[in-house]
Structure formats: structure tokens, C-alpha cells
C-alpha atoms as a PDB file:
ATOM      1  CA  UNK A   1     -25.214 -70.888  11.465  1.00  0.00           C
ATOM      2  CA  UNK A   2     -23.492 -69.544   8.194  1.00  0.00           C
ATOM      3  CA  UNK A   3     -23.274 -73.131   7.224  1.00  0.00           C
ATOM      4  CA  UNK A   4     -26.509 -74.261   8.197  1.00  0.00           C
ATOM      5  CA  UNK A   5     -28.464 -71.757   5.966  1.00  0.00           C
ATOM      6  CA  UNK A   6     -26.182 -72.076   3.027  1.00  0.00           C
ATOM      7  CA  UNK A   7     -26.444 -76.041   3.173  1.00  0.00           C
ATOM      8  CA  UNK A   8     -30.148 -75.381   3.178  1.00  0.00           C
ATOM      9  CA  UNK A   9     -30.401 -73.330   0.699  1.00  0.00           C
ATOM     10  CA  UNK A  10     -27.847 -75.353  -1.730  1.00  0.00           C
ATOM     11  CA  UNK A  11     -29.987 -78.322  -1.085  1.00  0.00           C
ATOM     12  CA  UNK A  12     -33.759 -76.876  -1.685  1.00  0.00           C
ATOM     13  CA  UNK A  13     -32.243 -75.079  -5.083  1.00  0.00           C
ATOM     14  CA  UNK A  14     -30.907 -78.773  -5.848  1.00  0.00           C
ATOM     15  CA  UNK A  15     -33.934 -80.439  -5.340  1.00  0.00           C
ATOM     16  CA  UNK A  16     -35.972 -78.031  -7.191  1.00  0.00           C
ATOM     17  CA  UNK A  17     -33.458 -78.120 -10.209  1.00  0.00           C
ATOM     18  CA  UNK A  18     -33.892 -82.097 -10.194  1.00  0.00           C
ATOM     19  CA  UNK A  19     -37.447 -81.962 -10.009  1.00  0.00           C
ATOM     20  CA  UNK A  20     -38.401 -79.854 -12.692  1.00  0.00           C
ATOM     21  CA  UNK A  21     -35.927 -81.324 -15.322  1.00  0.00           C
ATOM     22  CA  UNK A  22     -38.163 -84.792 -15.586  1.00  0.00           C
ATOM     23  CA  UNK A  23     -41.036 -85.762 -16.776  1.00  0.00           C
ATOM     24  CA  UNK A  24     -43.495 -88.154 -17.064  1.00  0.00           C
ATOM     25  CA  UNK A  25     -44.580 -89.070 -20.730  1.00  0.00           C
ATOM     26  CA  UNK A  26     -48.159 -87.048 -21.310  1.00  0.00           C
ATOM     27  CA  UNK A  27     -50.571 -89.086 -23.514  1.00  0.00           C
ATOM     28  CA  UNK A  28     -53.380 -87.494 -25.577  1.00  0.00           C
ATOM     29  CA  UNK A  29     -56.282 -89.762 -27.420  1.00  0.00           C
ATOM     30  CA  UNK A  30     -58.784 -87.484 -28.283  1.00  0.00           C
ATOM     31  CA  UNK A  31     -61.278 -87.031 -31.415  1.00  0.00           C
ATOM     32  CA  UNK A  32     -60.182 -85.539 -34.241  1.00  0.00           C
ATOM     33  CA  UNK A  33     -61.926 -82.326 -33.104  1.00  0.00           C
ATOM     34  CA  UNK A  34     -59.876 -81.947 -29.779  1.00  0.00           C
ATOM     35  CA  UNK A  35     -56.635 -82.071 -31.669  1.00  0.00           C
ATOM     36  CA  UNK A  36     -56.119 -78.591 -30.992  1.00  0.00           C
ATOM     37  CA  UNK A  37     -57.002 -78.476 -27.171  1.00  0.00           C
ATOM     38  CA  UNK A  38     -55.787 -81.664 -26.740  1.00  0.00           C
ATOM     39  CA  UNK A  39     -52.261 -81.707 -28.445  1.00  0.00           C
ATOM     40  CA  UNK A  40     -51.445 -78.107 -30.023  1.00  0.00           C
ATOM     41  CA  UNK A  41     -51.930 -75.892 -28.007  1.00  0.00           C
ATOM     42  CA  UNK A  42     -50.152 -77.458 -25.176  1.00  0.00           C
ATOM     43  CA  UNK A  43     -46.960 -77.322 -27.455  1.00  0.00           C
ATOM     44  CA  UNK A  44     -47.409 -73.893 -27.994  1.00  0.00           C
ATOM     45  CA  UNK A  45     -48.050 -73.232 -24.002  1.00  0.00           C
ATOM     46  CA  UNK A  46     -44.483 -74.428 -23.258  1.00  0.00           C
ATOM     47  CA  UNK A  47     -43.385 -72.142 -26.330  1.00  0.00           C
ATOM     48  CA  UNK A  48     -42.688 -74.352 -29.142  1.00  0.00           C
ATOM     49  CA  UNK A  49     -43.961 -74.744 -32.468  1.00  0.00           C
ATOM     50  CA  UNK A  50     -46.587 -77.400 -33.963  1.00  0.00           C
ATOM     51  CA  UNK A  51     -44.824 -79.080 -36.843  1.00  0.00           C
ATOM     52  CA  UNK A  52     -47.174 -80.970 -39.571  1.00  0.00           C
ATOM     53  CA  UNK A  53     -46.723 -83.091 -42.342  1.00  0.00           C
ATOM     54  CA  UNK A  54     -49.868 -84.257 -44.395  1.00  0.00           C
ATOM     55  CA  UNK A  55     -49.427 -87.659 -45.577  1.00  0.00           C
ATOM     56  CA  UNK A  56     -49.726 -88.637 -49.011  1.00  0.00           C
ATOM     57  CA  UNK A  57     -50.224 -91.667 -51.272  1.00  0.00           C
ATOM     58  CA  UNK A  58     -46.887 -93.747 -51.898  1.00  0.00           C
ATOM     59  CA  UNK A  59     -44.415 -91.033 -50.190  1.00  0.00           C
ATOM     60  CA  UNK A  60     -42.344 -92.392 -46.918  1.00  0.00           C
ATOM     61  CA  UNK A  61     -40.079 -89.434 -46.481  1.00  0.00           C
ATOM     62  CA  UNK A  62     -41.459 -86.065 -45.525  1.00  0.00           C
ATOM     63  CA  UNK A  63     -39.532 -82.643 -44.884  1.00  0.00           C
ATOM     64  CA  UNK A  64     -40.171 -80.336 -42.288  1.00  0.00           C
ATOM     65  CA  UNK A  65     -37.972 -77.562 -40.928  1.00  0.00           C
ATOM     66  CA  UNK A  66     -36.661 -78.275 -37.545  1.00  0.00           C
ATOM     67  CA  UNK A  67     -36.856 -76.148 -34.096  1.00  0.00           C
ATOM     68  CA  UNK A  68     -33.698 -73.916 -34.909  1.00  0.00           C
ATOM     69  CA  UNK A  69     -35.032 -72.946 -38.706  1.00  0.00           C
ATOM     70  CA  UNK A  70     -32.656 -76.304 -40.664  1.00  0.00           C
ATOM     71  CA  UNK A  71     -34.254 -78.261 -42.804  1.00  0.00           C
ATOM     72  CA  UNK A  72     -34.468 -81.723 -41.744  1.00  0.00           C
ATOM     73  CA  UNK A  73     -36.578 -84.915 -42.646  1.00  0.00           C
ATOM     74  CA  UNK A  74     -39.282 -87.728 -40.828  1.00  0.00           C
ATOM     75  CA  UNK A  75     -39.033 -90.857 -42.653  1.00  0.00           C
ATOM     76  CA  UNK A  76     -41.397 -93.580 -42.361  1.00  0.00           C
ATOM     77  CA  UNK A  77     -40.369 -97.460 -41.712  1.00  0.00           C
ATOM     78  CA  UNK A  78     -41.868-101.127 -41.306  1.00  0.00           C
ATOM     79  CA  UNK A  79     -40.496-102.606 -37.964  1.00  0.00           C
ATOM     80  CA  UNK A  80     -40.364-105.735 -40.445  1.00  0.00           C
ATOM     81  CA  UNK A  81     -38.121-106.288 -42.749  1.00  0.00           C
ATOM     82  CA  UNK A  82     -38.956-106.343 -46.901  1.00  0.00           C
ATOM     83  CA  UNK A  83     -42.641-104.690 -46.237  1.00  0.00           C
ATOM     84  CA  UNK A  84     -43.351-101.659 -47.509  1.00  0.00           C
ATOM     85  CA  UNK A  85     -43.798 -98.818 -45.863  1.00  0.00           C
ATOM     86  CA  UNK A  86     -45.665 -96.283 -48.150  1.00  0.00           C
ATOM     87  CA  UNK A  87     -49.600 -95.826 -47.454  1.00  0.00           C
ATOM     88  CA  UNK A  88     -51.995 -96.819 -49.569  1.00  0.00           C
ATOM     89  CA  UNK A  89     -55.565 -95.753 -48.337  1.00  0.00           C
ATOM     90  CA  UNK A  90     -56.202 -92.477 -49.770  1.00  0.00           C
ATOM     91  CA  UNK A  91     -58.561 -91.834 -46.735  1.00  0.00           C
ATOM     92  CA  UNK A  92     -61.049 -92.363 -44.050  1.00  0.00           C
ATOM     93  CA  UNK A  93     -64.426 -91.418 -42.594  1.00  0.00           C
ATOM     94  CA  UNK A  94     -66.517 -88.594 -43.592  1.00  0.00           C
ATOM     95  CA  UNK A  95     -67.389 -84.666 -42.471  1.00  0.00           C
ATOM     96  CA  UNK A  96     -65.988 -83.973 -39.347  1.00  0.00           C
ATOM     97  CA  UNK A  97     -64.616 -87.175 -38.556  1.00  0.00           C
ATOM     98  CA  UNK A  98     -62.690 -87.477 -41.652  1.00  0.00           C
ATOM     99  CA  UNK A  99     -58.990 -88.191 -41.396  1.00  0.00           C
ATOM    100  CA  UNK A 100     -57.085 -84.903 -43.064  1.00  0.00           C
ATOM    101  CA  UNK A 101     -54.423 -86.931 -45.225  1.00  0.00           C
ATOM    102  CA  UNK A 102     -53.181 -90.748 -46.307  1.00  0.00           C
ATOM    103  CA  UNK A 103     -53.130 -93.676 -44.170  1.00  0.00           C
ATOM    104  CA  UNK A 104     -51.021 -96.464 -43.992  1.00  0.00           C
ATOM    105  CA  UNK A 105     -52.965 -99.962 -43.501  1.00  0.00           C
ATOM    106  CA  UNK A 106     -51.088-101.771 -39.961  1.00  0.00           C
ATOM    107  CA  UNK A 107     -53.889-104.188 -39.197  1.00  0.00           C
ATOM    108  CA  UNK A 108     -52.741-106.544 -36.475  1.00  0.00           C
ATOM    109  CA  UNK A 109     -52.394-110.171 -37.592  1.00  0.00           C
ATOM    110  CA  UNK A 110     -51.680-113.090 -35.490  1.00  0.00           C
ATOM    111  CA  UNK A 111     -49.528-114.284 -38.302  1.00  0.00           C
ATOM    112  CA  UNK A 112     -45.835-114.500 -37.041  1.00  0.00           C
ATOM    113  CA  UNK A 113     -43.819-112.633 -39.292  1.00  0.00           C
ATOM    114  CA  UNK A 114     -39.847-111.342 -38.736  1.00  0.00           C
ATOM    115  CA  UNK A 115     -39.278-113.316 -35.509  1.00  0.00           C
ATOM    116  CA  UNK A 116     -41.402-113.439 -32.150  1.00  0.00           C
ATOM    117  CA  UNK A 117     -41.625-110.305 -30.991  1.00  0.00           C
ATOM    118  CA  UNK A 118     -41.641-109.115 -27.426  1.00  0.00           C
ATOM    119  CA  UNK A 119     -45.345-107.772 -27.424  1.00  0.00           C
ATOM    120  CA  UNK A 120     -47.940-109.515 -29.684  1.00  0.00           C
ATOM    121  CA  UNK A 121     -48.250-106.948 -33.075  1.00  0.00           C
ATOM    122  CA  UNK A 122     -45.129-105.689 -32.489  1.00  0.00           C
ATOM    123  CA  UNK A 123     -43.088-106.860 -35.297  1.00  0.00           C
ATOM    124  CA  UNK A 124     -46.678-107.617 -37.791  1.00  0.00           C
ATOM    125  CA  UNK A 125     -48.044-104.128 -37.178  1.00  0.00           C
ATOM    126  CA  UNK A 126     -46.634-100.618 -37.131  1.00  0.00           C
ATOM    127  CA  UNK A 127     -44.574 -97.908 -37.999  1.00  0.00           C
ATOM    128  CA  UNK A 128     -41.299 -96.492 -37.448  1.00  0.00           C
ATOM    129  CA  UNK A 129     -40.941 -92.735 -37.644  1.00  0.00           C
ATOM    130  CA  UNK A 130     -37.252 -91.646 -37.719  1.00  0.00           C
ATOM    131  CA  UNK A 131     -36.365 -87.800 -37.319  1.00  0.00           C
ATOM    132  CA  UNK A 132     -33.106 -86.235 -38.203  1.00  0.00           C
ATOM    133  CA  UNK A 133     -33.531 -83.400 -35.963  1.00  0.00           C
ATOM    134  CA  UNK A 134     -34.659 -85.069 -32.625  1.00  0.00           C
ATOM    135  CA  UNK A 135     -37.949 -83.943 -31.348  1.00  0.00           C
ATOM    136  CA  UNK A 136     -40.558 -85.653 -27.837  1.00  0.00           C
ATOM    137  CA  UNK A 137     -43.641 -85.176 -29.224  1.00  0.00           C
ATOM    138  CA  UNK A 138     -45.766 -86.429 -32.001  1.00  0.00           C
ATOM    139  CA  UNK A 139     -49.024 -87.808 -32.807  1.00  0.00           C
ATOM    140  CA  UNK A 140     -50.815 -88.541 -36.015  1.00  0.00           C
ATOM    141  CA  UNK A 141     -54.847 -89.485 -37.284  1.00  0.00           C
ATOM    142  CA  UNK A 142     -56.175 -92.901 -36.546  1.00  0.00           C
ATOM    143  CA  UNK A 143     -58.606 -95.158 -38.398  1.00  0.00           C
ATOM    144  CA  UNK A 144     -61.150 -98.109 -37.594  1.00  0.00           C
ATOM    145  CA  UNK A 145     -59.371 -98.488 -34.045  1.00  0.00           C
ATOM    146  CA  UNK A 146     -61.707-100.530 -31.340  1.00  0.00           C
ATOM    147  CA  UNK A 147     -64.438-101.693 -33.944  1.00  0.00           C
ATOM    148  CA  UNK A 148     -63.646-105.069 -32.034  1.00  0.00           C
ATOM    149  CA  UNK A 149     -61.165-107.886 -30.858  1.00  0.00           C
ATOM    150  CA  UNK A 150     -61.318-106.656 -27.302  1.00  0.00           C
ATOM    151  CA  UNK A 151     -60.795-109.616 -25.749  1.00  0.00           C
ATOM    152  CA  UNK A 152     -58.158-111.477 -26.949  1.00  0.00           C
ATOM    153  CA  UNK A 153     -55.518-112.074 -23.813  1.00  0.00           C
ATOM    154  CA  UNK A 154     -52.148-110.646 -23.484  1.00  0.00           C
ATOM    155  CA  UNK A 155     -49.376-112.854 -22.550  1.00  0.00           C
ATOM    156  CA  UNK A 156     -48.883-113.084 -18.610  1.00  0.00           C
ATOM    157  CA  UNK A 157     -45.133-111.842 -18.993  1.00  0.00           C
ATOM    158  CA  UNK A 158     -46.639-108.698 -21.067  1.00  0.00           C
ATOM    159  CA  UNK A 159     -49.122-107.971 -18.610  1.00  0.00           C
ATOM    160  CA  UNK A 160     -46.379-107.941 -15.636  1.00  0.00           C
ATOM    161  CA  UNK A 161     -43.630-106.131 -17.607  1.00  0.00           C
ATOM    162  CA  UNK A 162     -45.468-102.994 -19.144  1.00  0.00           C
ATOM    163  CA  UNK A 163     -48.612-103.284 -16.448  1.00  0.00           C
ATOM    164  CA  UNK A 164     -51.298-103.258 -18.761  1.00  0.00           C
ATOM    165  CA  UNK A 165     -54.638-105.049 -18.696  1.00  0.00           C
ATOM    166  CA  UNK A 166     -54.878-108.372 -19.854  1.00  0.00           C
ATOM    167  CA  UNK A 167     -57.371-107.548 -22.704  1.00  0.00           C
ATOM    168  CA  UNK A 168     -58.517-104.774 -25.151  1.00  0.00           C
ATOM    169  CA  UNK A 169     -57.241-103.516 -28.639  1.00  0.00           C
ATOM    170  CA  UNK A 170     -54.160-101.358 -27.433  1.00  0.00           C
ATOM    171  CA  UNK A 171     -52.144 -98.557 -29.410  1.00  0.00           C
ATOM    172  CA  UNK A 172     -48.261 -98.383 -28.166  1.00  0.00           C
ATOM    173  CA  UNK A 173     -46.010 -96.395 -28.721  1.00  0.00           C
ATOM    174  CA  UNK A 174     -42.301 -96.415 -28.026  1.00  0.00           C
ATOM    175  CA  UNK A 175     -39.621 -93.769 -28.186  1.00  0.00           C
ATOM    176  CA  UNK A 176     -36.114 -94.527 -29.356  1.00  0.00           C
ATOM    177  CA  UNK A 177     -36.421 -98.438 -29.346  1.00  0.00           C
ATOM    178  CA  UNK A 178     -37.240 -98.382 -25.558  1.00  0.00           C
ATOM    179  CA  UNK A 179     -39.457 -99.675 -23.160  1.00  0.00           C
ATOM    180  CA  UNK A 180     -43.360 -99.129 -24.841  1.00  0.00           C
ATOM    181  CA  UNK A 181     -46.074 -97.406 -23.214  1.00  0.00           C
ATOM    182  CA  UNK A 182     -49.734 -97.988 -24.068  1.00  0.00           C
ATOM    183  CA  UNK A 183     -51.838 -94.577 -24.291  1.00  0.00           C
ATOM    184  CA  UNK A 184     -54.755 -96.532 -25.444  1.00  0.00           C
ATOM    185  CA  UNK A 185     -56.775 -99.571 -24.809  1.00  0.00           C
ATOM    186  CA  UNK A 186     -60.459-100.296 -25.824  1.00  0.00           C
ATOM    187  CA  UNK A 187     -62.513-102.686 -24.061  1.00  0.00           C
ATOM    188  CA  UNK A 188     -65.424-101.723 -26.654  1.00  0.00           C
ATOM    189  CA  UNK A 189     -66.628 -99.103 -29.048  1.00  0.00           C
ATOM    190  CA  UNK A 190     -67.267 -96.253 -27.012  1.00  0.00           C
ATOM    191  CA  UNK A 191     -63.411 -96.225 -25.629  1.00  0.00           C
ATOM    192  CA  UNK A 192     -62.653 -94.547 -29.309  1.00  0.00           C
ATOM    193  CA  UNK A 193     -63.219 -90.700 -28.392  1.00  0.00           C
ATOM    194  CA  UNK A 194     -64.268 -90.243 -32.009  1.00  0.00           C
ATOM    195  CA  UNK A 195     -67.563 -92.321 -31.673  1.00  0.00           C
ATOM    196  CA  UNK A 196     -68.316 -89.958 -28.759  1.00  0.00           C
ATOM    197  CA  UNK A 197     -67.808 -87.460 -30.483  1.00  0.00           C
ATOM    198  CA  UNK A 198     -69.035 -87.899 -33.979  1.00  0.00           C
ATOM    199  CA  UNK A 199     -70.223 -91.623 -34.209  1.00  0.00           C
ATOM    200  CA  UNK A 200     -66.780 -92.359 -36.144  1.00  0.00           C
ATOM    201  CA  UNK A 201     -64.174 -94.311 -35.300  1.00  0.00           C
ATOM    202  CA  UNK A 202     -61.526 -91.682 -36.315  1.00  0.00           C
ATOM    203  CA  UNK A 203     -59.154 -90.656 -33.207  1.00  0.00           C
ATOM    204  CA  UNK A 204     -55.776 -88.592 -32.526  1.00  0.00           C
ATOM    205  CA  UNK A 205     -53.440 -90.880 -31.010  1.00  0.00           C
ATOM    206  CA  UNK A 206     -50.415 -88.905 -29.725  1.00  0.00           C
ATOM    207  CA  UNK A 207     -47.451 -88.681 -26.599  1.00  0.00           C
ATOM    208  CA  UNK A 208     -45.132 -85.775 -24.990  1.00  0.00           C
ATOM    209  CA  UNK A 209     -42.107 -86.919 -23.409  1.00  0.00           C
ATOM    210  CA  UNK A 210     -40.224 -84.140 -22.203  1.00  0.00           C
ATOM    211  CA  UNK A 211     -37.770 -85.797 -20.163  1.00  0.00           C
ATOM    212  CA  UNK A 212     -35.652 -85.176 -23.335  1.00  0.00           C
ATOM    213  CA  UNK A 213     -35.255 -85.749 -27.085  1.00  0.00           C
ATOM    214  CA  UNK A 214     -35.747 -88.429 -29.581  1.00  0.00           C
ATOM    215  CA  UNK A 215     -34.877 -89.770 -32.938  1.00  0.00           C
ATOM    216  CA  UNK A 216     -37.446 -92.274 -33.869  1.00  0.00           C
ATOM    217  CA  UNK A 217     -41.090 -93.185 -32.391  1.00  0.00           C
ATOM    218  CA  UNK A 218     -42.619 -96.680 -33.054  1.00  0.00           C
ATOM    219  CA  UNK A 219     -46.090 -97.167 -33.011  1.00  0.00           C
ATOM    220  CA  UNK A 220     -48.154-100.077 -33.236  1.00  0.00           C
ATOM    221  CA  UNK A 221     -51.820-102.041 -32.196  1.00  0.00           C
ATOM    222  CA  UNK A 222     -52.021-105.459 -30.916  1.00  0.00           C
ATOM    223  CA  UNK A 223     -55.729-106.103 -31.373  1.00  0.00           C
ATOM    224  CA  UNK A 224     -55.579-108.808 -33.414  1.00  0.00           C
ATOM    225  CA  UNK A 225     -57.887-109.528 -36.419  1.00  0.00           C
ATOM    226  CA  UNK A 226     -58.962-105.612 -36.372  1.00  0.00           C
ATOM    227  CA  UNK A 227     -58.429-103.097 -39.099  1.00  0.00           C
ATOM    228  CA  UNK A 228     -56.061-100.592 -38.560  1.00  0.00           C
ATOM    229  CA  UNK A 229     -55.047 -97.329 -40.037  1.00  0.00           C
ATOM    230  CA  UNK A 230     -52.558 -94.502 -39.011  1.00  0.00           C
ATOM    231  CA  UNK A 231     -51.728 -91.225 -40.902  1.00  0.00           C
ATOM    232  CA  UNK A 232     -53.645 -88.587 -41.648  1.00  0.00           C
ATOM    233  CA  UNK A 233     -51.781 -85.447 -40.896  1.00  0.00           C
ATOM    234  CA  UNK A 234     -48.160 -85.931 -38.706  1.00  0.00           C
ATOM    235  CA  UNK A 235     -47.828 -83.532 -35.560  1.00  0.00           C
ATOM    236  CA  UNK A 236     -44.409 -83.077 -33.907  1.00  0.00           C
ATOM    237  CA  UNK A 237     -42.429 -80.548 -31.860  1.00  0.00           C
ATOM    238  CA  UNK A 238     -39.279 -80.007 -29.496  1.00  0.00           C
ATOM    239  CA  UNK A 239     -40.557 -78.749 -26.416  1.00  0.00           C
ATOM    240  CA  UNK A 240     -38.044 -78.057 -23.176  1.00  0.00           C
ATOM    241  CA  UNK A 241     -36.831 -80.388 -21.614  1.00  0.00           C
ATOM    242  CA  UNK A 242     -39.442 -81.147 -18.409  1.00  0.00           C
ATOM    243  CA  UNK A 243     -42.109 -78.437 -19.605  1.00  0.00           C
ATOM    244  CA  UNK A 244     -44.827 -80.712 -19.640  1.00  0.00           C
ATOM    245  CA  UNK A 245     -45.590 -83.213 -17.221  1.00  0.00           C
ATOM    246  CA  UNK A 246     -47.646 -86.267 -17.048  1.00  0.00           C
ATOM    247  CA  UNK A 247     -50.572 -83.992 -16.071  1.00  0.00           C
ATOM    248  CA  UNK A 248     -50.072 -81.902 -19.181  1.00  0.00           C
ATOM    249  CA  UNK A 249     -48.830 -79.121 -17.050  1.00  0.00           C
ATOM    250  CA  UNK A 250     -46.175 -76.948 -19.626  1.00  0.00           C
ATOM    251  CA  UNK A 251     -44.002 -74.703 -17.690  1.00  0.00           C
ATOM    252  CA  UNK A 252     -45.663 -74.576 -14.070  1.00  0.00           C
ATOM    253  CA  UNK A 253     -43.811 -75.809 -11.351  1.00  0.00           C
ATOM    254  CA  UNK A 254     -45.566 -77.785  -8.707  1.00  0.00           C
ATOM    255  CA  UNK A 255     -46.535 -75.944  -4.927  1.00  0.00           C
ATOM    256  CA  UNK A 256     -44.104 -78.091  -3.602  1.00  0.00           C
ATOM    257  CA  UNK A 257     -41.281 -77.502  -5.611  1.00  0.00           C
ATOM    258  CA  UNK A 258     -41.887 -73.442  -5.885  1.00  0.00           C
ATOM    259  CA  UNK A 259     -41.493 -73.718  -2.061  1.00  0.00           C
ATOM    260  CA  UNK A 260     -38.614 -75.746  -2.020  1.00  0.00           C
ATOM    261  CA  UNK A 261     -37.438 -72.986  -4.101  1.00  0.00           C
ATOM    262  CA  UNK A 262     -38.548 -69.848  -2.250  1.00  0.00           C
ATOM    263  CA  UNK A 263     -36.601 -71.675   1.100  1.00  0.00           C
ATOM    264  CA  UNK A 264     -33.736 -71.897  -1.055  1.00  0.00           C
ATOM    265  CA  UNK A 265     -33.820 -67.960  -2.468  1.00  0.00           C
ATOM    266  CA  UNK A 266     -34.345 -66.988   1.539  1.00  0.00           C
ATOM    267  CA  UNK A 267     -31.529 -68.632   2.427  1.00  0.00           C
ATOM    268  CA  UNK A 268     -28.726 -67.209  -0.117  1.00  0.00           C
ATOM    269  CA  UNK A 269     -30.457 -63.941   0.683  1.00  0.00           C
ATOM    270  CA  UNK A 270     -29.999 -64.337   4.147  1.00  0.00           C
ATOM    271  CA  UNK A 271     -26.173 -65.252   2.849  1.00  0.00           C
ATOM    272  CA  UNK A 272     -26.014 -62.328   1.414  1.00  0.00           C
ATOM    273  CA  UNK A 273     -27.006 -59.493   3.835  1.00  0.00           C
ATOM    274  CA  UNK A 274     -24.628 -61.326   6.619  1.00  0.00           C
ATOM    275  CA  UNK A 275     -21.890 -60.733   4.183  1.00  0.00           C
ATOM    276  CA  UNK A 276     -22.637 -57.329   3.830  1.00  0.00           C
ATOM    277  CA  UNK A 277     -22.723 -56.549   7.516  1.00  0.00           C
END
């Protein structure tokens, strides 16, 4: 019987342990007016701190401090070699909809340029954001996203591998070089939050990961032919490791698991007072 309850209770504190250190990537789009609903103050809920970095005109490198207090740096690459990777558009939209910094110019173009890449736009439009104090969650401004080219058609192989629809302008975003996830894909105006919102086709674009820590983010758009413009003002932050969830849920453990759990306490209790008999 001893061995019974202890193996039960070993086994529901095991399963709770696994389940609440992963989770699914979180994705916020949102207008530029939800940022800090949407994206803030669910950092701060699973008690971190919102890092940001305004971007400016011709600067690639920006300094932040990090979640123990050291300073530490974001710098901004090209996923192609040679082009440059400093923004040039000073800004974009007006009043509420305005973008709150710089913005770097990563139109997609069908134009072939460092190689085939693996998803069309990949290597001909985006950015690479390299930390050097690892963080899992970051999200910046976006400008003139799903103004059009909805319907060009994603390879079949594209489609299969990253289960995505076969048309729509899509944002991606991948962390640490790996396998990239699309958080947004308009089939038409109105799938920008921002002309909801405030007739503008401004947006927040970000992604929480908490399943644990990287150094660089990549983010990109494949609709092809459209303007495109990321900056604005950078957000980042460590958060624990499986705080937030792919339902946005920081810190809260599911019914399930908090009765896996409870099973688990019963049982070394029950351990315990048969020892002390």
C-alpha cells in the first residue's frame, strides 16, 4: 500500500512538473492601441519587465539593460547578405495610428536574391534581431501590412510543412533560426486590426515563447508586391520559463494539472502521517 501511494504521488507531481514547464508560442496582432492589453501587461502578469527601444533613423544597434540589471545590446540584421540594415522611413500614419519611432522598409519582392529560400520572402524581406542577453518575447510597430496581394499562392510544400493557408499576405516570425510560425495572415483589408480600429493600416505584430530563451528573432512578410514596414518602438522581455501559454495564460496552471497536483500532495501526506505512526 506504502508503495502504491508513493508511486502515485511521485507520478502526479511528475506530470504536473512536465506540464507546466512548456509552452505553446502566444501570438499577439493587435492595433497600436491594444499594445498594452495585448502585449505588456501580460509580461508584467508573469512578473517581468517590458523592455523598449525606440527606433531611430540610420542606427542598427540598440542598448537595453537586461533582466538581471547588465547592460546588454539588440542588434538589427538583413537575412541577406551586403543589404543594409539601418531604417530609413522616419515614420508612418497619423494621430492615433501613428507608428511611435523609425521603420525599416522590408517590402516583399518576388525578385530572387541570396539563394532560394525555404519560404517565399524569406531571404528578400526581413529582419534579424540578435540579443546578447537571451530573452522569448518581442514585438515591434508595423506599417502598410494587408493593403493587398492577398492572393498570390504559397508553394504546396510550404503549405504542408508550416500548415498555413495557401494565400494571404503573412507576417512570420522565427526564433533562433528554427522552424517559422505565422501570427498573421490577411485575406483583405479588414484582417489589419489597425483599420478596425482607426482606419490605418498600422498594427503590433508580436510572439511569447516561453518554452525557454532566445538569442535572435527573424521576422519577415511574404506578400509579394506589397509595401512593408517594421519598427516603430521594439518590445522585449524574459519571462519564466512556461508562464504563458498559447492561451496567454501567465502563471495559472490548468484544472487538470492543479489536480494532478493536489493527488500528488495527498499522497506524500498520506506518506507522511504513516511514518509518524
Amino acid at each position: 500500500m506504502n508503495k502504491t501511494i508513493l508511486a502515485s504521488a511521485l507520478a502526479a507531481s511528475a506530470l504536473f512538473t512536465a506540464g507546466s514547464a512548456v509552452a505553446a508560442p502566444f501570438i499577439i496582432n493587435t492595433a497600436l492601441n491594444g499594445i498594452t492589453t495585448g502585449f505588456d501587461n501580460l509580461i508584467t502578469a508573469a512578473g517581468s519587465t517590458v523592455v523598449t527601444a525606440q527606433v531611430v533613423r540610420n542606427q542598427s544597434v540598440y542598448n537595453y539593460i537586461d533582466k538581471d540589471g547588465n547592460p546588454a545590446t539588440v542588434s538589427v540584421t538583413r537575412p541577406i547578405s551586403g543589404a543594409a540594415a539601418n531604417p530609413t522611413v522616419s515614420g508612418y500614419g497619423s494621430g492615433i495610428g501613428a507608428v511611435s519611432g523609425a521603420l525599416w522598409d522590408i517590402g516583399p519582392s518576388s525578385a530572387a536574391l541570396g539563394g532560394t529560400p525555404a519560404i517565399p520572402g524569406f531571404n528578400n524581406s526581413g529582419l534579424t534581431f540578435t540579443f546578447s542577453s537571451p530573452v522569448n518575447a518581442f514585438g515591434f510597430e508595423v506599417g502598410d501590412w494587408a493593403t493587398c496581394c492577398y492572393s498570390g499562392t504559397r508553394p504546396a510544400a510550404v503549405q504542408s510543412a508550416y500548415s498555413v493557408p495557401a494565400t494571404g499576405s503573412g507576417l512570420w516570425i522565427a526564433f533562433d533560426g528554427g522552424a517559422a510560425t505565422l501570427p498573421a495572415n490577411a485575406l483583405n483589408q479588414n484582417d489589419n486590426p489597425g483599420v478596425a480600429a482607426y482606419g490605418q493600416f498600422t498594427n503590433f505584430i508580436g510572439a511569447i515563447d516561453s518554452s525557454s530563451f532566445f538569442s535572435s528573432v527573424t521576422f519577415f512578410g511574404d506578400g509579394f508586391g506589397e509595401v512593408l514596414y517594421a519598427g516603430g518602438t521594439l518590445r522585449f522581455a524574459s519571462v519564466p520559463q512556461g508562464s504563458i501559454d498559447d492561451g496567454g495564460v501567465a502563471g495559472v496552471p490548468e484544472p487538470a494539472s492543479l489536480a494532478l497536483l493536489g493527488i500528488g500532495l495527498m499522497g506524500l501526506g498520506a506518506m507522511r502521517r504513516r511514518k509518524s505512526a
